[in-house]
C-alpha atoms as a PDB file:
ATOM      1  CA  UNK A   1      23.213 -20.390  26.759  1.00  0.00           C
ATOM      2  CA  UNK A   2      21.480 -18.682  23.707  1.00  0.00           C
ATOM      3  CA  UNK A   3      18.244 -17.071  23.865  1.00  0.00           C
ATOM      4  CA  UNK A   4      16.252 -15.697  21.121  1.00  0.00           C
ATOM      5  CA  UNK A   5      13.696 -12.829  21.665  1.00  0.00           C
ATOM      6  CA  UNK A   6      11.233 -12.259  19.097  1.00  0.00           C
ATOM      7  CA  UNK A   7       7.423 -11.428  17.869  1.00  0.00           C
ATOM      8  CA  UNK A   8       5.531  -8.461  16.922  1.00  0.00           C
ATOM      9  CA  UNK A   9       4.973  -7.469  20.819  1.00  0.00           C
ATOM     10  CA  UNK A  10       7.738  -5.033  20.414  1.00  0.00           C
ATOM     11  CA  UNK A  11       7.631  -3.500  23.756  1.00  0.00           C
ATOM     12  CA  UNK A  12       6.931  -6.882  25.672  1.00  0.00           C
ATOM     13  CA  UNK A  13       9.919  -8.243  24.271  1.00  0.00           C
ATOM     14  CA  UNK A  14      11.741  -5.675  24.576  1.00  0.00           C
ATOM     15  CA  UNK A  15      11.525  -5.412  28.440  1.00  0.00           C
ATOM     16  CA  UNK A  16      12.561  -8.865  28.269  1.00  0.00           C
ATOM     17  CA  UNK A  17      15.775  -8.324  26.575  1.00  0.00           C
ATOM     18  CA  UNK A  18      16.390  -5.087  28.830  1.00  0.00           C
ATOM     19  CA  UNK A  19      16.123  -7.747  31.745  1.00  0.00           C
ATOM     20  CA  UNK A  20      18.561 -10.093  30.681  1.00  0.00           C
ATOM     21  CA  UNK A  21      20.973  -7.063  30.125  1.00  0.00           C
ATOM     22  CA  UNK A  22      20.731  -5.476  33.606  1.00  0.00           C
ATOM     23  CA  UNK A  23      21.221  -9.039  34.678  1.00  0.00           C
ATOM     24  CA  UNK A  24      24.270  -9.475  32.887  1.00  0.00           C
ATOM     25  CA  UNK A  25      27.837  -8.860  34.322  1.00  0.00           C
ATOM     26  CA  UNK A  26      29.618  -6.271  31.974  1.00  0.00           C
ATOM     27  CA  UNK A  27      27.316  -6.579  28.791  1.00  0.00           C
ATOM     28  CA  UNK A  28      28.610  -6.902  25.471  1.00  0.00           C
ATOM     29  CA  UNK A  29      26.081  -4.665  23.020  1.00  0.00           C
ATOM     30  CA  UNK A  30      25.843  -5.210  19.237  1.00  0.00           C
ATOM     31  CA  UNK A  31      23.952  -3.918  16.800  1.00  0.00           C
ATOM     32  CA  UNK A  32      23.316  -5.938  13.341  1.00  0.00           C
ATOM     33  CA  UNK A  33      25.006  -4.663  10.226  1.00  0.00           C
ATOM     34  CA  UNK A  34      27.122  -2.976  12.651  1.00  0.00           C
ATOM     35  CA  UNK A  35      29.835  -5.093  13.660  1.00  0.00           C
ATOM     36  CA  UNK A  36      32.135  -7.267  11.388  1.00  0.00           C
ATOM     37  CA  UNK A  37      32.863 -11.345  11.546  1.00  0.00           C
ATOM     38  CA  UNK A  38      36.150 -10.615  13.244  1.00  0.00           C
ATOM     39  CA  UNK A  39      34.845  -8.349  16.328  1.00  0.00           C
ATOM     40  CA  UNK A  40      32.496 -11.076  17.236  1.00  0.00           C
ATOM     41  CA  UNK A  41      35.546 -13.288  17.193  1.00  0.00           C
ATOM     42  CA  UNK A  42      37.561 -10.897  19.095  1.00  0.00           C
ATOM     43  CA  UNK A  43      34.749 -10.569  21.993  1.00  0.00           C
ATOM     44  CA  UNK A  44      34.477 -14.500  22.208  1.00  0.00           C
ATOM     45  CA  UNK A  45      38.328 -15.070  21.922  1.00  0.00           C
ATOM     46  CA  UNK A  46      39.601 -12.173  24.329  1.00  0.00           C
ATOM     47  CA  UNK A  47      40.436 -13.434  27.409  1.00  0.00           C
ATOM     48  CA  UNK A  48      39.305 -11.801  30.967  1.00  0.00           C
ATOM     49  CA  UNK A  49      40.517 -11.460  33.979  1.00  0.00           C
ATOM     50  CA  UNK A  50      38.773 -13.311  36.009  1.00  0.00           C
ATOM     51  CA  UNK A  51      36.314 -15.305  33.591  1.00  0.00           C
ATOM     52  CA  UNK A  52      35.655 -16.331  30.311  1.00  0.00           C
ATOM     53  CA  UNK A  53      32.305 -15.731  29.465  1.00  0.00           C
ATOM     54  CA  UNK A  54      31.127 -13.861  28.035  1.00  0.00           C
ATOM     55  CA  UNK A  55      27.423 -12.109  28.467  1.00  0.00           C
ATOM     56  CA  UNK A  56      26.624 -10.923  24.591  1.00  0.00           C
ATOM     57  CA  UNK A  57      23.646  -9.495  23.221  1.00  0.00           C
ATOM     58  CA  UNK A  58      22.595  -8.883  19.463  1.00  0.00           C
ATOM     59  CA  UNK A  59      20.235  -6.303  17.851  1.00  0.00           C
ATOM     60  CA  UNK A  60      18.248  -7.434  14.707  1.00  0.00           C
ATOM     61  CA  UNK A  61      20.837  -9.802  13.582  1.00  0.00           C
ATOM     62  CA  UNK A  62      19.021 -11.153  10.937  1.00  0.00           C
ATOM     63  CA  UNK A  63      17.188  -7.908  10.229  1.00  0.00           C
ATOM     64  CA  UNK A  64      20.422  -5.744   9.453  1.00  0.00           C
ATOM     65  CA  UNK A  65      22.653  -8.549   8.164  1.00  0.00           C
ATOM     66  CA  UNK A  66      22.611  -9.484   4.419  1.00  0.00           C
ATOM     67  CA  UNK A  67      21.003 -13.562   4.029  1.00  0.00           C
ATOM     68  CA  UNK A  68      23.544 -15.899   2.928  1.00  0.00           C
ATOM     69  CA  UNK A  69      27.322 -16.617   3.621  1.00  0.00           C
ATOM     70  CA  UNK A  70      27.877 -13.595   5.641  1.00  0.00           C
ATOM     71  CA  UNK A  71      24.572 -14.288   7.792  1.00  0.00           C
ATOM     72  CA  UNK A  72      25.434 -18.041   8.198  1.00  0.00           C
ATOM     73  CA  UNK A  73      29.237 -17.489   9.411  1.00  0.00           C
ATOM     74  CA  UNK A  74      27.568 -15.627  12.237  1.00  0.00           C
ATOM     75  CA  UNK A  75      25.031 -17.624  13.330  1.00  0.00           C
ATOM     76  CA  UNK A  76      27.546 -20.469  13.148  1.00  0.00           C
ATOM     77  CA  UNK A  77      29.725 -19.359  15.101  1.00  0.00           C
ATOM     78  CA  UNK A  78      27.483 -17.754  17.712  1.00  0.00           C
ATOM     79  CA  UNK A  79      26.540 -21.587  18.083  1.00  0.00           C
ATOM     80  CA  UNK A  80      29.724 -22.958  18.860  1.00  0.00           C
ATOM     81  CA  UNK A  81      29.823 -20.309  21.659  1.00  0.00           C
ATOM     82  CA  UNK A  82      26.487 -20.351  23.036  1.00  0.00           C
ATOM     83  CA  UNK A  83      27.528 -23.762  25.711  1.00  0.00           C
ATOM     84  CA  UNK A  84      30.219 -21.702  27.084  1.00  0.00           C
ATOM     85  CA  UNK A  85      28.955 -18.312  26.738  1.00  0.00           C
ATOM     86  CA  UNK A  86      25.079 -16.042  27.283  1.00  0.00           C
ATOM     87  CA  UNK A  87      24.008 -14.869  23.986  1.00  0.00           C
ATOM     88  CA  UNK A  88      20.644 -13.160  23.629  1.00  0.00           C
ATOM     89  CA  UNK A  89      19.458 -12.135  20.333  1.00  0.00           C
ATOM     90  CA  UNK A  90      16.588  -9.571  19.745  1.00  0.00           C
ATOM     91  CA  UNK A  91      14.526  -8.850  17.004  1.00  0.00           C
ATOM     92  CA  UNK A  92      11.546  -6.700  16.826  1.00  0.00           C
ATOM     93  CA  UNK A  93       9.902  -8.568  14.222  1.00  0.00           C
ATOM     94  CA  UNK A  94       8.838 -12.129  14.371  1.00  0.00           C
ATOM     95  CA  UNK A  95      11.118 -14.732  12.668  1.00  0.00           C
ATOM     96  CA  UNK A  96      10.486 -17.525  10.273  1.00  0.00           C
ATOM     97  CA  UNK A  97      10.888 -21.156  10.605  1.00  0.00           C
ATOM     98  CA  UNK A  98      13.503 -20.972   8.525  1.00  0.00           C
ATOM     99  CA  UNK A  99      15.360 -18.125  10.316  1.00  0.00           C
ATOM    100  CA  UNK A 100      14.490 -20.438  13.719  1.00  0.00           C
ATOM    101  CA  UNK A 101      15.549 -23.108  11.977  1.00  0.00           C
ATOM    102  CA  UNK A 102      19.140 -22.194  12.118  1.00  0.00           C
ATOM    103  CA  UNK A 103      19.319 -22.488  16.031  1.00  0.00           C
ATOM    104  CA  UNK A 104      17.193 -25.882  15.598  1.00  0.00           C
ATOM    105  CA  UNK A 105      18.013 -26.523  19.423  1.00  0.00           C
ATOM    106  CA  UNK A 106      17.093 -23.243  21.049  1.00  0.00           C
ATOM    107  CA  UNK A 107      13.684 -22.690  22.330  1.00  0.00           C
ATOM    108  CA  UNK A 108      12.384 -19.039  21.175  1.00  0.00           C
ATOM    109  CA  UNK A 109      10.705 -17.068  23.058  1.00  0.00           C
ATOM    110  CA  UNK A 110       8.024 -15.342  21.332  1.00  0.00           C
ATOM    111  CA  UNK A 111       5.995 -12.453  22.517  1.00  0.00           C
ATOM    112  CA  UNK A 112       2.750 -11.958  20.049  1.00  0.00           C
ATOM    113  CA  UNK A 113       0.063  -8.926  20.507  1.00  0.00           C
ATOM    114  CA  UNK A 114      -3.291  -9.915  21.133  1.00  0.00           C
ATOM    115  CA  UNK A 115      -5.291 -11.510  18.522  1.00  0.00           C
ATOM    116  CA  UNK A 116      -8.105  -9.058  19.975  1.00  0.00           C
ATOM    117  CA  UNK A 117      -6.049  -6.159  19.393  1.00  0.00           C
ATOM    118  CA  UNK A 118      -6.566  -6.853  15.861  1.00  0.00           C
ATOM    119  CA  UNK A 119      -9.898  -7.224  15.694  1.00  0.00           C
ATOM    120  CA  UNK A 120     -10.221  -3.818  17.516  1.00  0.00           C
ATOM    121  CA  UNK A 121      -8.169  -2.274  14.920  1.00  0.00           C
ATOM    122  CA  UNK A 122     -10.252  -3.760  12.434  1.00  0.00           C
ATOM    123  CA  UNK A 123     -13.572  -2.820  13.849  1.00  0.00           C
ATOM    124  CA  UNK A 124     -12.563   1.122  13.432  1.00  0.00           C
ATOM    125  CA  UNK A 125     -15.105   2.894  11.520  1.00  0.00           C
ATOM    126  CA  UNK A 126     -17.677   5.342  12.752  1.00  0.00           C
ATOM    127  CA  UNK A 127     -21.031   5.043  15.468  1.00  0.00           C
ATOM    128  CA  UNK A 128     -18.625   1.900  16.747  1.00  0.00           C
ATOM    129  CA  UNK A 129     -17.854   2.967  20.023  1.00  0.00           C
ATOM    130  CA  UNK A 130     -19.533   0.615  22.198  1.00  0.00           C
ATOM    131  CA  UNK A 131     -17.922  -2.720  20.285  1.00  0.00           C
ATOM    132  CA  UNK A 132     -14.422  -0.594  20.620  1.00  0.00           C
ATOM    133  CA  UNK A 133     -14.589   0.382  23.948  1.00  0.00           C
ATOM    134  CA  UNK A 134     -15.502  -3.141  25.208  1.00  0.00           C
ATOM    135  CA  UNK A 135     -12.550  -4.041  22.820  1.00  0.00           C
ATOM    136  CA  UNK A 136     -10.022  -2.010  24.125  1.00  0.00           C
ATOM    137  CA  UNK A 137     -10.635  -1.979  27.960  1.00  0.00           C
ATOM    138  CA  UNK A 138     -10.231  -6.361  26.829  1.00  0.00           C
ATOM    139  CA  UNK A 139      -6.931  -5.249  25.064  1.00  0.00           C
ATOM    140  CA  UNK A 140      -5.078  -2.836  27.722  1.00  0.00           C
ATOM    141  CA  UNK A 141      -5.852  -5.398  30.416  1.00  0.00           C
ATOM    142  CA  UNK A 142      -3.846  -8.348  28.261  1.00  0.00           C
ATOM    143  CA  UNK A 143      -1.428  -5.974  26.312  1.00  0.00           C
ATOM    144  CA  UNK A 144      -1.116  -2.455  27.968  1.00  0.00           C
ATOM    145  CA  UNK A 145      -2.553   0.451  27.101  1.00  0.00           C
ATOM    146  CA  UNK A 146       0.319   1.940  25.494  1.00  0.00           C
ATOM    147  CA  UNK A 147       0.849  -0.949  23.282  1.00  0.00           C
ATOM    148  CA  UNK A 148      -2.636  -0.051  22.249  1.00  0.00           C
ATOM    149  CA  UNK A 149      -2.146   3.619  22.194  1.00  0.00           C
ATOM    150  CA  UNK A 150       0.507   2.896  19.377  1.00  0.00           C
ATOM    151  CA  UNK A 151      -1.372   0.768  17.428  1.00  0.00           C
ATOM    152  CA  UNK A 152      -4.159   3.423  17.241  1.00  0.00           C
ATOM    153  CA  UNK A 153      -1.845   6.119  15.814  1.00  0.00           C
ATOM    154  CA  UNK A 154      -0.149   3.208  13.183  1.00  0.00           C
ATOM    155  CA  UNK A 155      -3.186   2.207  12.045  1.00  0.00           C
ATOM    156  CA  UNK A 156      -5.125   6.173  11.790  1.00  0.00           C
ATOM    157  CA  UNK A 157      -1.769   6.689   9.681  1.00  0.00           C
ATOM    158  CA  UNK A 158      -2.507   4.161   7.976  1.00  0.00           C
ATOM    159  CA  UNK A 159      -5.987   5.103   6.984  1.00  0.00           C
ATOM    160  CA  UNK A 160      -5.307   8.502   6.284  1.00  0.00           C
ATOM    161  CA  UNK A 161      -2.104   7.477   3.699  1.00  0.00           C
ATOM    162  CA  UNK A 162      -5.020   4.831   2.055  1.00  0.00           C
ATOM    163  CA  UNK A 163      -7.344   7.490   1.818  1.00  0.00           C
ATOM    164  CA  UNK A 164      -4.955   9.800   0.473  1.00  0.00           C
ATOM    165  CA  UNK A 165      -2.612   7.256  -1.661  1.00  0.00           C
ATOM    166  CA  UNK A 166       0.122   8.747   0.315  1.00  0.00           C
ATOM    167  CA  UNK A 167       3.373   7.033   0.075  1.00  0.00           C
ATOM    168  CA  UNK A 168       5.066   6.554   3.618  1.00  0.00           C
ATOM    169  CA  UNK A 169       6.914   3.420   4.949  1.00  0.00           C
ATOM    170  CA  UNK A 170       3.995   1.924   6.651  1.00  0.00           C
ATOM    171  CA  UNK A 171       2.524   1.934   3.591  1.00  0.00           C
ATOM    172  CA  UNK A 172       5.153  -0.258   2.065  1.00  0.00           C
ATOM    173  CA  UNK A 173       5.446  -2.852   4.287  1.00  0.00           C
ATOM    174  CA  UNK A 174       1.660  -3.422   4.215  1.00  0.00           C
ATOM    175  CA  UNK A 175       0.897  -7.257   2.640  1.00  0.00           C
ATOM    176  CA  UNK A 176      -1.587  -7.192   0.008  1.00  0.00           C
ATOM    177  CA  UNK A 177      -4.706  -8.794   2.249  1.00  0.00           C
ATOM    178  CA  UNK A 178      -4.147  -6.012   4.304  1.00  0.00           C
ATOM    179  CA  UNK A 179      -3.944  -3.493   2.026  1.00  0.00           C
ATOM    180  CA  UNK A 180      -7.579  -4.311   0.693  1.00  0.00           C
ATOM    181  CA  UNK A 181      -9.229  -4.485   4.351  1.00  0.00           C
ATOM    182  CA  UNK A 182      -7.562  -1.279   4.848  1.00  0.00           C
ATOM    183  CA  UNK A 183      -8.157   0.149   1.595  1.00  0.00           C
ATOM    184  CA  UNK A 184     -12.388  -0.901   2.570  1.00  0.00           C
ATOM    185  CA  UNK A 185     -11.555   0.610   6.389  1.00  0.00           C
ATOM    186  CA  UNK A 186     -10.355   4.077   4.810  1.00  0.00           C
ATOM    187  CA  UNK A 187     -13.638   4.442   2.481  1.00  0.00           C
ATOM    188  CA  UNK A 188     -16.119   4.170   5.604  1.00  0.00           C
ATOM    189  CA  UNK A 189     -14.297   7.466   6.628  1.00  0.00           C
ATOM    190  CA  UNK A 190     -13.768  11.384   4.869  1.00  0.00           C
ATOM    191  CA  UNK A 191     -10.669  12.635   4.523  1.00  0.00           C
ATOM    192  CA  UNK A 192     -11.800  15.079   7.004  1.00  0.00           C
ATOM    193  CA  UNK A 193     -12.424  12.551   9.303  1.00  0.00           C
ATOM    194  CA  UNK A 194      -9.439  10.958   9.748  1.00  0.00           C
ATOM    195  CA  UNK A 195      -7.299  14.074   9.808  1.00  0.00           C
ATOM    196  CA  UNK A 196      -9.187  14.848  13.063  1.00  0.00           C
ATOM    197  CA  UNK A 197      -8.436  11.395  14.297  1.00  0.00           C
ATOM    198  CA  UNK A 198      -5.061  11.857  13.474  1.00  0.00           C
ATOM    199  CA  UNK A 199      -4.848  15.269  15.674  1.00  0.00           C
ATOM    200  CA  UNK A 200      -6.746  14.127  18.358  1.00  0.00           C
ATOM    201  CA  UNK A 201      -3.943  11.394  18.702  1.00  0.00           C
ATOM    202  CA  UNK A 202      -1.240  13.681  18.410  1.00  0.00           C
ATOM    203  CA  UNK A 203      -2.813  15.803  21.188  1.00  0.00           C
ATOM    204  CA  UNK A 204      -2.796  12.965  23.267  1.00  0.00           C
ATOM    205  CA  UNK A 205       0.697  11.768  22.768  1.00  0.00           C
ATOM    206  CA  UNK A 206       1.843  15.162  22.857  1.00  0.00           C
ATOM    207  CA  UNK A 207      -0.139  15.839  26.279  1.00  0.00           C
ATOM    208  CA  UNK A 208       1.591  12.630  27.345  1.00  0.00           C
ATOM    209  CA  UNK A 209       4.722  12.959  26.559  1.00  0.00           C
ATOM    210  CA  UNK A 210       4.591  16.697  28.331  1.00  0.00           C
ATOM    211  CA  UNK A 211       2.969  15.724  31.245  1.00  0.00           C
ATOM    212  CA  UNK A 212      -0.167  18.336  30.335  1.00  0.00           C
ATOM    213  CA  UNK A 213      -3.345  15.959  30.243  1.00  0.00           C
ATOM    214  CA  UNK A 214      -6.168  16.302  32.450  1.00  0.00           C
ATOM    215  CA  UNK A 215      -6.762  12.511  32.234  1.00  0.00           C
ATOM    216  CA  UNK A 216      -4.531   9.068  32.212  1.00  0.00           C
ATOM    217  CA  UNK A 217      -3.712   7.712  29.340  1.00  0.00           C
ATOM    218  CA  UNK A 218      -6.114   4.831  29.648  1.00  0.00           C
ATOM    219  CA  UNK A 219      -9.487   7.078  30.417  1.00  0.00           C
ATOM    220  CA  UNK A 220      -7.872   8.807  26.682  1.00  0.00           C
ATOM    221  CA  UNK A 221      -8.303   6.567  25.000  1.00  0.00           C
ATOM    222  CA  UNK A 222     -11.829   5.305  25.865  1.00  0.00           C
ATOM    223  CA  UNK A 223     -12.890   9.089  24.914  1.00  0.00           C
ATOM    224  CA  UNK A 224     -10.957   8.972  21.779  1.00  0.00           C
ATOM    225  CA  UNK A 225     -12.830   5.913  20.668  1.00  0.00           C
ATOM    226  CA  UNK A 226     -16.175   7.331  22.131  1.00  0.00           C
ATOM    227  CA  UNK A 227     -15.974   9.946  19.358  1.00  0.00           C
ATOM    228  CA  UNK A 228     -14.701   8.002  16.623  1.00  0.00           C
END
């Protein structure tokens, strides 16, 4: 059996994959980029006491590992194991069809934020609140509200690196349509202004995190959009 975990819903997915493994008797863990051709032979060929299969799981295989040769001798033979043998790859991105392509018979299963989420995101700008709070209460009901607790501080980076041509990773892996909605996003704000976004959000995560807050997490956020 071979399963493939992917999508942009990183922490969906990622419960998934931490399901399989609890459920798995005596886990094999890689990481990709960190394990050679001939260890993932070893695991598959190395005989066990009292079974054979193997219960395998993969890290951002395709993520870590270089495309070509090297990435296809991997896959390959991760498919002539995967009758005999669980495999379950993770990545926290979403593939392509090409990258699906490879394992052509396997059924992915894909675990995509909320279109709405989006739209929330993009409806950030200031004297909003109503339209975001009637957003977001939609979003943490479908999603979580820490998914959407993260994808407040990523985008208020975000913003504030626009505003301020600051170079940070984010930054970089931004695709040029976005970049101009976000470039438009960051004008409607000062500088000003979205440094006291920003703090606000690391108050809350940090109040989180330490257990201080007077509120949950959820009544937070509706505040922290109320003042936006």
């Amino acid at each position: 059996m071979l399963k493939i975990l992917h999508g942009d819903n990183v922490a969906a997915s990622r419960n998934a994959y931490l399901a399989y493994k609890q459920n798995a008797q005596n886990p094999v863990m890689l990481r990709g980029g960190e394990f050679t051709y001939t260890d993932l032979v070893q695991i598959f060929d190395g005989g066990e006491l009292f079974s054979d299969t193997k219960h395998v799981f993969i890290e951002d295989l395709f993520a870590k590992t270089k495309k070509g040769d090297e990435l296809s001798l991997y896959t390959a033979l991760l498919l002539s194991h995967a009758q005999e043998n669980t495999i379950v790859l993770w990545e926290g991105k979403t593939l392509t069809k090409s990258q699906l392509n490879v394992f052509k018979d396997t059924v992915p299963e894909l675990f995509k934020l909320p279109t709405l989420l989006f739209t929330l995101l993009d409806a950030i700008r200031p004297n909003n609140a109503p339209t975001l709070i009637k957003y977001a209460h939609a979003v943490k009901n479908e999603a979580g509200e820490e998914i959407l607790f993260a994808m407040l501080i990523r985008q208020i980076r975000l913003l504030m690196a626009f505003s301020e041509n600051a170079d940070i990773d984010e930054v970089k892996r931004v695709a040029p349509w976005q970049k101009s909605k976000l470039v438009q996003q960051a004008r409607m704000f000062s500088a000003e202004q979205l440094y006291t976004l920003h703090t606000r959000l690391y108050e809350l995560d940090l109040a989180r995190k330490t257990g201080t807050g007077s509120l949950p997490l959820s009544a937070s956020i509706d505040f922290f959009l109320l003042r936006i």
